[in-house]
N, C-alpha and C. Protein backbone atom coordinates (compact mmCIF):
# COMPACT_ATOMS: atom_id res chain seq x y z
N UNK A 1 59.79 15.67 4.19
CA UNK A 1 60.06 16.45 2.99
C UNK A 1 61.19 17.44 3.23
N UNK A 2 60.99 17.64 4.51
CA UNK A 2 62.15 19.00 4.64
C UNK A 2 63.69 18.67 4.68
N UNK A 3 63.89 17.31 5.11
CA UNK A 3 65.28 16.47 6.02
C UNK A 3 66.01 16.42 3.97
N UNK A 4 64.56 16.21 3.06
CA UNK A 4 65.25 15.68 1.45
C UNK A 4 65.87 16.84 0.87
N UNK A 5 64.98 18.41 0.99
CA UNK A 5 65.37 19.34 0.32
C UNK A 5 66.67 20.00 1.20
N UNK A 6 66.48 20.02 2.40
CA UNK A 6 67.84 20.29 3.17
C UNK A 6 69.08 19.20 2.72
N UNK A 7 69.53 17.92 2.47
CA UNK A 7 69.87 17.29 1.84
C UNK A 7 70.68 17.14 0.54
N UNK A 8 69.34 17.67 -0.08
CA UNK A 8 69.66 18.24 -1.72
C UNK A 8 70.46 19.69 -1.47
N UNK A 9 70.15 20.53 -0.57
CA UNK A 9 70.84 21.92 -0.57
C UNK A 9 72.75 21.58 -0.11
N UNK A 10 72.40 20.46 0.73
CA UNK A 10 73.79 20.59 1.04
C UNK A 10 74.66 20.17 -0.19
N UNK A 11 73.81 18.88 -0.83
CA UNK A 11 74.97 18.91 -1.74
C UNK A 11 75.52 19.15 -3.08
N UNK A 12 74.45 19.98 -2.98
CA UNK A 12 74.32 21.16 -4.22
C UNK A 12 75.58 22.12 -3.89
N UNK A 13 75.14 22.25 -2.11
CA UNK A 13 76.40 23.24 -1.87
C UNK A 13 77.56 22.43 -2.24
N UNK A 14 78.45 21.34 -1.83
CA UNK A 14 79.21 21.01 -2.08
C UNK A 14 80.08 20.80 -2.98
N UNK A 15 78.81 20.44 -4.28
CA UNK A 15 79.12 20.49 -5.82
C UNK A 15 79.61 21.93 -6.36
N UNK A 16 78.65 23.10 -5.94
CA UNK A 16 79.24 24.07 -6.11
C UNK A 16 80.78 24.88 -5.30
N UNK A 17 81.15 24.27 -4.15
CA UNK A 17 82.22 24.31 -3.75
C UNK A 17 83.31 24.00 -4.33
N UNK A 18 83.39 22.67 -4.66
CA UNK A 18 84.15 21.89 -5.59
C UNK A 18 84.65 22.20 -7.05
N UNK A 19 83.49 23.09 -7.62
CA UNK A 19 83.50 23.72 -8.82
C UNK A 19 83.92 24.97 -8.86
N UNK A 20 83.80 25.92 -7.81
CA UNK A 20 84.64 26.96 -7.48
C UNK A 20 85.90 27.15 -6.96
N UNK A 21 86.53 25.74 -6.67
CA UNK A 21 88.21 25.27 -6.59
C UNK A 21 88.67 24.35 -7.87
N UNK A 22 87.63 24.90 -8.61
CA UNK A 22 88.52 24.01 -9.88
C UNK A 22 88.96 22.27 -9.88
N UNK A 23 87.97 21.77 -9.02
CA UNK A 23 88.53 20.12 -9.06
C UNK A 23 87.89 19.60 -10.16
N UNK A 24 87.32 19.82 -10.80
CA UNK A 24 86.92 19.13 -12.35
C UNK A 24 85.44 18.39 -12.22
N UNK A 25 84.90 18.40 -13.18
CA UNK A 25 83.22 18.54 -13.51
C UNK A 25 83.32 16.94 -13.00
N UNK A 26 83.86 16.17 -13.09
CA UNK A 26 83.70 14.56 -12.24
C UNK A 26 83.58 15.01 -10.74
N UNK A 27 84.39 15.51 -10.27
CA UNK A 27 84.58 15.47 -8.55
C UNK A 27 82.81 16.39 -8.17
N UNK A 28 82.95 17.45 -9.31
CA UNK A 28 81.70 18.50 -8.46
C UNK A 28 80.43 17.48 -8.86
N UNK A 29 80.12 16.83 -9.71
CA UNK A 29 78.94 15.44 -9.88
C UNK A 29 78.90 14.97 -8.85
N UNK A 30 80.46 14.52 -8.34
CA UNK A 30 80.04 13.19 -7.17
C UNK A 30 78.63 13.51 -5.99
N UNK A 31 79.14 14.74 -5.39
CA UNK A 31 77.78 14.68 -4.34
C UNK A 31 76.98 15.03 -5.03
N UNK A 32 76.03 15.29 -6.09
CA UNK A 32 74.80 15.03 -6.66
C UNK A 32 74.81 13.41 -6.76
N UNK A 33 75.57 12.60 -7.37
CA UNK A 33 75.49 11.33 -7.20
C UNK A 33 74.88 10.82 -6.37
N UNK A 34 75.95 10.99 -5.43
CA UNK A 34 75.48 10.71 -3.92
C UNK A 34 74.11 10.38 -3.66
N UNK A 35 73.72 11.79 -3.72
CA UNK A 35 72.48 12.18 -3.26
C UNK A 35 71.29 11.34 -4.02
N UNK A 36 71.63 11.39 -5.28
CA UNK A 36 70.60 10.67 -6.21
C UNK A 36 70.88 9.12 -5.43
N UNK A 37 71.78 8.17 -5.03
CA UNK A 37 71.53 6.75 -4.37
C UNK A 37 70.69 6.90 -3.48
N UNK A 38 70.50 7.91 -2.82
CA UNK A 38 69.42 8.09 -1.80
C UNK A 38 68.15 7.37 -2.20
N UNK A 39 67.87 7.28 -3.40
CA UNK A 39 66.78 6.71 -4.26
C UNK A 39 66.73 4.96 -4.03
N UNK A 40 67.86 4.67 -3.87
CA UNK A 40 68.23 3.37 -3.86
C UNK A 40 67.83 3.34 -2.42
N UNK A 41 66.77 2.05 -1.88
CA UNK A 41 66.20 2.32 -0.51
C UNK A 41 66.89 1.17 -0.21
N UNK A 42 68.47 1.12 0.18
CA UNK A 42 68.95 0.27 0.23
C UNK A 42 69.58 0.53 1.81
N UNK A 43 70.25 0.15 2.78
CA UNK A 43 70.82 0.66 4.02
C UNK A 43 72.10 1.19 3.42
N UNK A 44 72.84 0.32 2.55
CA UNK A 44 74.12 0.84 2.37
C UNK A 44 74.16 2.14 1.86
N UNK A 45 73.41 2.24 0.84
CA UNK A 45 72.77 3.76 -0.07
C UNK A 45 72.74 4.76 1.26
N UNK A 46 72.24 4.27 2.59
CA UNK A 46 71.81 5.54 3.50
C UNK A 46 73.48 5.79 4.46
N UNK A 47 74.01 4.60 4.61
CA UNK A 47 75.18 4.55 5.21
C UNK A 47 76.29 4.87 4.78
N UNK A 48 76.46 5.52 3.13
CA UNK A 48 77.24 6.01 2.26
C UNK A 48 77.12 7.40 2.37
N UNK A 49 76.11 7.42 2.04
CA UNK A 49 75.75 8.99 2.60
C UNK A 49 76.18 9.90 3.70
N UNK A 50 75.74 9.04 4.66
CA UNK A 50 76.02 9.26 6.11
C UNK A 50 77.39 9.64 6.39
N UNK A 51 78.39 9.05 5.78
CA UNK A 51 79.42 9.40 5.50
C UNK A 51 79.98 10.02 4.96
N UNK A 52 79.26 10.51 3.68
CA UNK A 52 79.89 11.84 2.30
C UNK A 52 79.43 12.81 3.37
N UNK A 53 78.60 12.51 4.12
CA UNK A 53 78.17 13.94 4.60
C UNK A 53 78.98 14.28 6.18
N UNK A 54 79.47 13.39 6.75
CA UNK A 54 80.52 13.59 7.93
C UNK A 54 81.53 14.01 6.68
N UNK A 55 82.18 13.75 6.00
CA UNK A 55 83.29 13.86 5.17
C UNK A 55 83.36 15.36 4.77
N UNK A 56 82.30 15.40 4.10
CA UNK A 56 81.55 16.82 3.65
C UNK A 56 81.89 18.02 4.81
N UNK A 57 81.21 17.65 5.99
CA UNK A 57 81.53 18.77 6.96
C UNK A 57 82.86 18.84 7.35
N UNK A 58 83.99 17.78 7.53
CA UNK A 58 84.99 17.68 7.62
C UNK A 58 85.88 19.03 6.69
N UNK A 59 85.16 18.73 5.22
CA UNK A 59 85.86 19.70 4.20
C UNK A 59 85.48 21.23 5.00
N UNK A 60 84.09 21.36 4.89
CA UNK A 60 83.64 22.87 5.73
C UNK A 60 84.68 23.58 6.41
N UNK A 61 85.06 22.35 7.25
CA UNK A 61 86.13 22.68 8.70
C UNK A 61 86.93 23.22 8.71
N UNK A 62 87.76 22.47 7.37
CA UNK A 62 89.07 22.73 6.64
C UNK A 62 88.61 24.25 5.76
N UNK A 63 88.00 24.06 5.20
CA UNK A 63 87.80 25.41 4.16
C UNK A 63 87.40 26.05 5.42
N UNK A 64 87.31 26.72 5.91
CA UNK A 64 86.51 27.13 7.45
C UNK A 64 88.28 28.40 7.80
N UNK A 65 88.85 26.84 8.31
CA UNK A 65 90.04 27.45 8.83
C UNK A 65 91.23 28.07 8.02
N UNK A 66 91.21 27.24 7.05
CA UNK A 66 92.19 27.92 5.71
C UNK A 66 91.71 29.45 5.59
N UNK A 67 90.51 30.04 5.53
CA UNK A 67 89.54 31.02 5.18
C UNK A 67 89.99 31.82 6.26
N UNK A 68 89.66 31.46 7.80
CA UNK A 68 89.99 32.29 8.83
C UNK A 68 91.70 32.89 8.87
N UNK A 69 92.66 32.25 9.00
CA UNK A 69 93.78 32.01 8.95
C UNK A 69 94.77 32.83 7.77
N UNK A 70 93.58 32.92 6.71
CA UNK A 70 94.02 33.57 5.29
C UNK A 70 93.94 35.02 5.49
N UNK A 71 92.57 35.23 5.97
CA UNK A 71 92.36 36.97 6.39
C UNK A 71 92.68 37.00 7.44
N UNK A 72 93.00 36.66 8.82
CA UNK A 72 94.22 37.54 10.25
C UNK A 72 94.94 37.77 9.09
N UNK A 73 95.66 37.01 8.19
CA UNK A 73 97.10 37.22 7.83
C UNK A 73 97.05 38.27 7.15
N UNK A 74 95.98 38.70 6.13
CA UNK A 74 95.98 39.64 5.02
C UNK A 74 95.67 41.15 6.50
N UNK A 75 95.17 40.32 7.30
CA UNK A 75 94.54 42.03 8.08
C UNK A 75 93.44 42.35 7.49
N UNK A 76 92.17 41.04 7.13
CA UNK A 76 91.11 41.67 6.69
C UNK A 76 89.80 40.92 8.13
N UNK A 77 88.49 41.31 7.62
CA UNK A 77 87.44 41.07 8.47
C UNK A 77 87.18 39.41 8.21
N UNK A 78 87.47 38.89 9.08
CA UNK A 78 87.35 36.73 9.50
C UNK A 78 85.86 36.19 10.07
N UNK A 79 85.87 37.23 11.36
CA UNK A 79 84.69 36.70 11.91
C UNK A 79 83.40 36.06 11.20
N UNK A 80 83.00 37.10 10.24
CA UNK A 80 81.49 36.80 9.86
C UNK A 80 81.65 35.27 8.83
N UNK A 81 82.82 35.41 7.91
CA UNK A 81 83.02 34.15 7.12
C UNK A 81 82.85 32.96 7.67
N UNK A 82 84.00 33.43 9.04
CA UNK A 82 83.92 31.64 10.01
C UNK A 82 82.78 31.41 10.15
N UNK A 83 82.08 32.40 10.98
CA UNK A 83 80.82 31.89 11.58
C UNK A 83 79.52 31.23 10.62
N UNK A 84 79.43 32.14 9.40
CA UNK A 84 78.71 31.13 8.15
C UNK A 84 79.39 29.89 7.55
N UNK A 85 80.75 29.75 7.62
CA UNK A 85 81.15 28.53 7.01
C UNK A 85 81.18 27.65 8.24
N UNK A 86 81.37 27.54 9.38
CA UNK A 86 81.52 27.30 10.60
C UNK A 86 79.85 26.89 10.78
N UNK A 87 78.77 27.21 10.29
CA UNK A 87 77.19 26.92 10.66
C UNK A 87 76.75 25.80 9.35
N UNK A 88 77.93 26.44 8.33
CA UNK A 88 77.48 25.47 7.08
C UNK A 88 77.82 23.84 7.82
N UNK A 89 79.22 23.50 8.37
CA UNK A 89 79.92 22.67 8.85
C UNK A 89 78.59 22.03 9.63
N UNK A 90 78.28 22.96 10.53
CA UNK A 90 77.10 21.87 11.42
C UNK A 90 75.96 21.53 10.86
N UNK A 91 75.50 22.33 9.89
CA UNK A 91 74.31 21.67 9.32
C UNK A 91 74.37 20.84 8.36
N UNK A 92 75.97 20.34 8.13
CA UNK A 92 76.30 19.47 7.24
C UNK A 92 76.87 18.18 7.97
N UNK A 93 76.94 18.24 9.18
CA UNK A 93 77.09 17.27 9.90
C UNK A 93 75.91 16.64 10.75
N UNK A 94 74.83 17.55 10.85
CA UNK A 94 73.11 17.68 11.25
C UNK A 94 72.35 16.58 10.00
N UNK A 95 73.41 17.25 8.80
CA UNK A 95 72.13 16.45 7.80
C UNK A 95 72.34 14.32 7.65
N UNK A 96 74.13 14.25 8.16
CA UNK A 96 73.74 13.09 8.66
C UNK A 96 73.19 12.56 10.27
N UNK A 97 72.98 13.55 10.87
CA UNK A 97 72.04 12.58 11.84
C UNK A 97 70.92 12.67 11.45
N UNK A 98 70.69 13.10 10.69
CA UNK A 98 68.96 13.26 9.89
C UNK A 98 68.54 12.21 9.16
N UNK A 99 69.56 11.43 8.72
CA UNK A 99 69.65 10.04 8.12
C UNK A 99 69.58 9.05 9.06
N UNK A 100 69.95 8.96 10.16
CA UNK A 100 69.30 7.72 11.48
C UNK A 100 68.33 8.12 12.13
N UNK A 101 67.30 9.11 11.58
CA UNK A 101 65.92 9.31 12.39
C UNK A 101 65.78 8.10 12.20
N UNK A 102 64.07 7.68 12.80
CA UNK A 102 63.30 6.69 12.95
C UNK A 102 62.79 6.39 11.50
N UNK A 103 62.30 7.58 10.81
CA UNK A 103 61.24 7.38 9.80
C UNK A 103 62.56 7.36 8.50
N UNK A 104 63.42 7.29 8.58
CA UNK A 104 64.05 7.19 7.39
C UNK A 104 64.63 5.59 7.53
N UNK A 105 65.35 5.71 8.91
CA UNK A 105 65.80 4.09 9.12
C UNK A 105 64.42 3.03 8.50
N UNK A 106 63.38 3.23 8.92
CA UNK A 106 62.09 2.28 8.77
C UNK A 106 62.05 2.14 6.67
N UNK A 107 62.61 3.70 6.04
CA UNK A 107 62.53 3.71 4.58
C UNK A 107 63.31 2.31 4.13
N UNK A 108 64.56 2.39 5.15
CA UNK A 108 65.65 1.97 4.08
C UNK A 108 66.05 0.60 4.69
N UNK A 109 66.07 -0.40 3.91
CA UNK A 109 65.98 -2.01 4.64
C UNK A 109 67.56 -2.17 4.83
């Protein structure tokens, strides 16, 4: 239960990321999409995922360092941002190895 709602949080986060850079109400859907194939107990459904969500942390990384890089320059406080967007990144790269446990592989044929 916990691996689904951690899951759902990430890409809730994402959607709301997406929607706070203005990429348009299609792009911020997609990872709810996503997430909803999860339903589909299909392998590919889990192996799609697996991937929005390496992809996903990828973005973190990037928004991560753009973020750090933005305040040295302004001369404002970096540290604490990196380190929460920087933890978002791993637990968004955590939530796909959470998708090749045992008990999810056994869900999805």
């Amino acid at each position: 239960m916990f691996r689904w709602i951690l899951l759902g949080a990430l890409y809730a986060l994402m959607s709301a990321h997406c929607l706070f850079h203005g990429l348009g109400l299609w792009l911020c859907a997609l990872p709810l999409v996503l997430f909803s194939l999860l339903l589909v107990k299909r392998r590919w459904a889990l192996r799609l995922n697996q991937v929005a969500l390496v992809l996903m942390s990828v973005e973190w990384v990037r928004t991560t360092t753009t973020l750090i890089l933005t305040r040295i320059e302004m001369g404002e406080a970096w540290l604490r941002a990196g380190v929460i967007l920087g933890v978002v990144a791993l637990i968004t790269l955590w939530g796909a190895a959470l998708l090749q446990s045992e008990p999810v592989l056994k869900t999805y044929r």
